[in-house]
Structures are given as structure tokens and as C-alpha cells.
C-alpha atoms as a PDB file:
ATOM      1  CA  UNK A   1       0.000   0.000   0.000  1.00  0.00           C
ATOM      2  CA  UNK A   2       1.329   3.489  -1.321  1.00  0.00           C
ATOM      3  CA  UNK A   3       1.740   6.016   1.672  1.00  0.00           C
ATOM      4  CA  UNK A   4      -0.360   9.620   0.200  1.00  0.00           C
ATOM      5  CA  UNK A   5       0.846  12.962   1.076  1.00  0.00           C
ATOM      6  CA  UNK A   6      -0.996  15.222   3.138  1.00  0.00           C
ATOM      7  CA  UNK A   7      -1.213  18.063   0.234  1.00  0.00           C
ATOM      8  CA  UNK A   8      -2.214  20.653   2.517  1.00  0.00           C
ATOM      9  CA  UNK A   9       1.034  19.480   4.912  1.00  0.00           C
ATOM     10  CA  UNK A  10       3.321  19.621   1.776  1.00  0.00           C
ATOM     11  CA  UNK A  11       2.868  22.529   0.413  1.00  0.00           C
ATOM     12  CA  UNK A  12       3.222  24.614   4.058  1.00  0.00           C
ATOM     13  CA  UNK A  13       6.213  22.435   4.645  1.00  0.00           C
ATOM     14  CA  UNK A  14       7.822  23.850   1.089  1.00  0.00           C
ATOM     15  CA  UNK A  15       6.394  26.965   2.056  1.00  0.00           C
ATOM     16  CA  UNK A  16       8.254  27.053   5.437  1.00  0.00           C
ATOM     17  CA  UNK A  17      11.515  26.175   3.758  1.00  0.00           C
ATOM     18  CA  UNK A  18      11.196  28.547   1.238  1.00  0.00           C
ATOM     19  CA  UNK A  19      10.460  31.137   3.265  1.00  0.00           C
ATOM     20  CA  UNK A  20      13.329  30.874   5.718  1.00  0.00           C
ATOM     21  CA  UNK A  21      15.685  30.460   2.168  1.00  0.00           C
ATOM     22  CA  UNK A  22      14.237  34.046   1.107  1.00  0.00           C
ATOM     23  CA  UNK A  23      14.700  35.706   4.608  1.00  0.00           C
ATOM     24  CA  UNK A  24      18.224  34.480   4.837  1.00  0.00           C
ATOM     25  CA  UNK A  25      18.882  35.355   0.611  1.00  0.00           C
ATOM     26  CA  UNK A  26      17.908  38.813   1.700  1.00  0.00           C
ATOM     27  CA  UNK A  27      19.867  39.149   4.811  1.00  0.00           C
ATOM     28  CA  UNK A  28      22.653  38.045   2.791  1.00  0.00           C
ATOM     29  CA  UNK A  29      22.444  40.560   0.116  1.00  0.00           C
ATOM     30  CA  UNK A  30      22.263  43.323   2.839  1.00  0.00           C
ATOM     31  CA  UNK A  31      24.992  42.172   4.903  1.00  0.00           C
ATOM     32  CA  UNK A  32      27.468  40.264   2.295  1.00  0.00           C
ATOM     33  CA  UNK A  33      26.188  41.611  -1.304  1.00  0.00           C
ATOM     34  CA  UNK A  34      29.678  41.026  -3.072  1.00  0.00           C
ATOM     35  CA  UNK A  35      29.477  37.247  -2.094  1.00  0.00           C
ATOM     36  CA  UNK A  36      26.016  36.861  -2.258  1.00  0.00           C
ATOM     37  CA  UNK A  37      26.020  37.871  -5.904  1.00  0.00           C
ATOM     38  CA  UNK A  38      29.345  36.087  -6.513  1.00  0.00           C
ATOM     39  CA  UNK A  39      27.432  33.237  -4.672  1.00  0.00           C
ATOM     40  CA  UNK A  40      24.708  32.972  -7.286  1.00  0.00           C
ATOM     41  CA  UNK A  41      26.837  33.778 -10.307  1.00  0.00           C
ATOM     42  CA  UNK A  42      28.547  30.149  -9.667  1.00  0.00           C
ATOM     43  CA  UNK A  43      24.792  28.167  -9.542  1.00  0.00           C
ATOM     44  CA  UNK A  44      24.001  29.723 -12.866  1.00  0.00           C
ATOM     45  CA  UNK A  45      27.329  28.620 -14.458  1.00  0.00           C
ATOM     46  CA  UNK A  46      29.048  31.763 -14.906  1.00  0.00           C
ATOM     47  CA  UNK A  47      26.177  33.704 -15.880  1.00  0.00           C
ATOM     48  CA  UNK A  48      27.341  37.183 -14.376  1.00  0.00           C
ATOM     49  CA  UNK A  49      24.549  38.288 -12.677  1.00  0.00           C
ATOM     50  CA  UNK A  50      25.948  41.359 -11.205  1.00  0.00           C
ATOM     51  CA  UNK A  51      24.835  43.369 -14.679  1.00  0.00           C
ATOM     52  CA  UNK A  52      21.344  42.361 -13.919  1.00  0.00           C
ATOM     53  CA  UNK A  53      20.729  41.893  -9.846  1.00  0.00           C
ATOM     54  CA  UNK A  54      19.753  44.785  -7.901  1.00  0.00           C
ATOM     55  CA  UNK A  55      22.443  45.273  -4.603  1.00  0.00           C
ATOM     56  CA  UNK A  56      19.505  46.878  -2.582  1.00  0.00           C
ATOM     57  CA  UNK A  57      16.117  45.841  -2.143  1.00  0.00           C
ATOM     58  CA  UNK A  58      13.729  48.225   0.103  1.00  0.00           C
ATOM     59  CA  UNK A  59      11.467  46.142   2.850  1.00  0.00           C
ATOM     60  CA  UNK A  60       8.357  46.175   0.893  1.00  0.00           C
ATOM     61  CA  UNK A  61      10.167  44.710  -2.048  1.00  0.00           C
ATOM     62  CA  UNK A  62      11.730  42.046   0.383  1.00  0.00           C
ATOM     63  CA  UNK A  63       7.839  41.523   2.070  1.00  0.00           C
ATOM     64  CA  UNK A  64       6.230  41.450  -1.086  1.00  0.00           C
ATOM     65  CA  UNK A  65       8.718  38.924  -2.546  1.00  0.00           C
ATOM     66  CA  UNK A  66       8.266  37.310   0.952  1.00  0.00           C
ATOM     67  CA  UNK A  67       4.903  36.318   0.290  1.00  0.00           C
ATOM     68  CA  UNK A  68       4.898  35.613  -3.749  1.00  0.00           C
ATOM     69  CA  UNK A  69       7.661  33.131  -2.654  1.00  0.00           C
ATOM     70  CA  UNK A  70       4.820  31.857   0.174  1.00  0.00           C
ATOM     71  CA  UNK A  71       2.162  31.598  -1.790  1.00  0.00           C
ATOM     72  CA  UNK A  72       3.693  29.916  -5.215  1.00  0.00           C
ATOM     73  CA  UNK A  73       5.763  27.319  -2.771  1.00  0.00           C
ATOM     74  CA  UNK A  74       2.585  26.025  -1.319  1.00  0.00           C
ATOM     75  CA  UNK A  75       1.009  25.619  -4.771  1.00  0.00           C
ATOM     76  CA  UNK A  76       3.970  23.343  -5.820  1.00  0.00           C
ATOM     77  CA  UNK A  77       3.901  21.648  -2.321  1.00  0.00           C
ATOM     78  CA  UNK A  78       0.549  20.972  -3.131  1.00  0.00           C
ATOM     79  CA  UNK A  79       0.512  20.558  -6.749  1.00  0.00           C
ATOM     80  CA  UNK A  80       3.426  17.911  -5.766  1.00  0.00           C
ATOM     81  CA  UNK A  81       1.354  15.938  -3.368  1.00  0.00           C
ATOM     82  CA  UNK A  82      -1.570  15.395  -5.320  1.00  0.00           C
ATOM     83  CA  UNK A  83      -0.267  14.348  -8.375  1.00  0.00           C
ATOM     84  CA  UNK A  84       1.957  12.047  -6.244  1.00  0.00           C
ATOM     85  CA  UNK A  85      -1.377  10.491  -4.682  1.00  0.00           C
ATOM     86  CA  UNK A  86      -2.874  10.425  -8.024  1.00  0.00           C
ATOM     87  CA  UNK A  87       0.029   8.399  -9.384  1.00  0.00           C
ATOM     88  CA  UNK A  88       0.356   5.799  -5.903  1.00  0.00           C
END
């Protein structure tokens, strides 16, 4: 018997660990931006992403992001679960 996924636990769970991964992303660009965009510019294979990223970010930018990361992480959590019910 397949195990299903809470989708409603899922996609708060991805939510939560999202959400902590933007908070510390942001303190990092305020605190450490040279390494935080030299940071990035390694994932995207050498991509230099200092032309394009933004070194300051105001706190409605940051809370706004904050919750567009919030709410599209708990659709994929969720999105995730069900179609991994659907397919058990």
C-alpha cells in the first residue's frame, strides 16, 4: 500500500523552507552583497549576474517577494502531493 501525502502538509512544509531560504537570501544581500552575488553567479554557471541583480532591495520589495515566494511554494507543495497520490 502506497503512503499519500498530506497536500495541505506539503505545500506549508515547502512553504516554510522557502520562506526561511528568502529571509536568509535577503539578509545576505544586505549584509554580504559582493558574495552573495558572486554566490549565485557560480549556480548559474558563470552567468554574471551582477549586470542584472539589484544590490539593494527596500522592505516592501523584500515583504512582497516574501509572500509571492509563500504563496507559489505552497502551490507546488501541493501541486506535488496530489499528483503524487494520483500516481500511488
Amino acid at each position: 500500500m502506497v503512503e499519500k501525502l498530506n497536500a495541505n502538509r506539503v505545500g506549508l512544509a515547502l512553504a516554510g523552507v522557502m520562506g526561511i531560504l528568502s529571509i536568509v537570501c535577503a539578509l545576505l544581500l544586505v549584509l554580504i552583497p559582493g558574495f552573495t552575488l558572486n554566490f549565485f553567479g557560480n549556480i548559474f554557471h558563470g552567468i554574471d549576474i551582477t549586470q542584472i541583480a539589484k544590490t539593494s532591495v527596500t522592505f516592501s520589495e523584500f515583504l512582497i517577494g516574501l509572500i509571492e515566494v509563500l504563496i507559489g511554494s505552497y502551490l507546488i507543495g501541493w501541486i506535488f502531493a496530489r499528483v503524487y497520490n494520483k500516481l500511488g
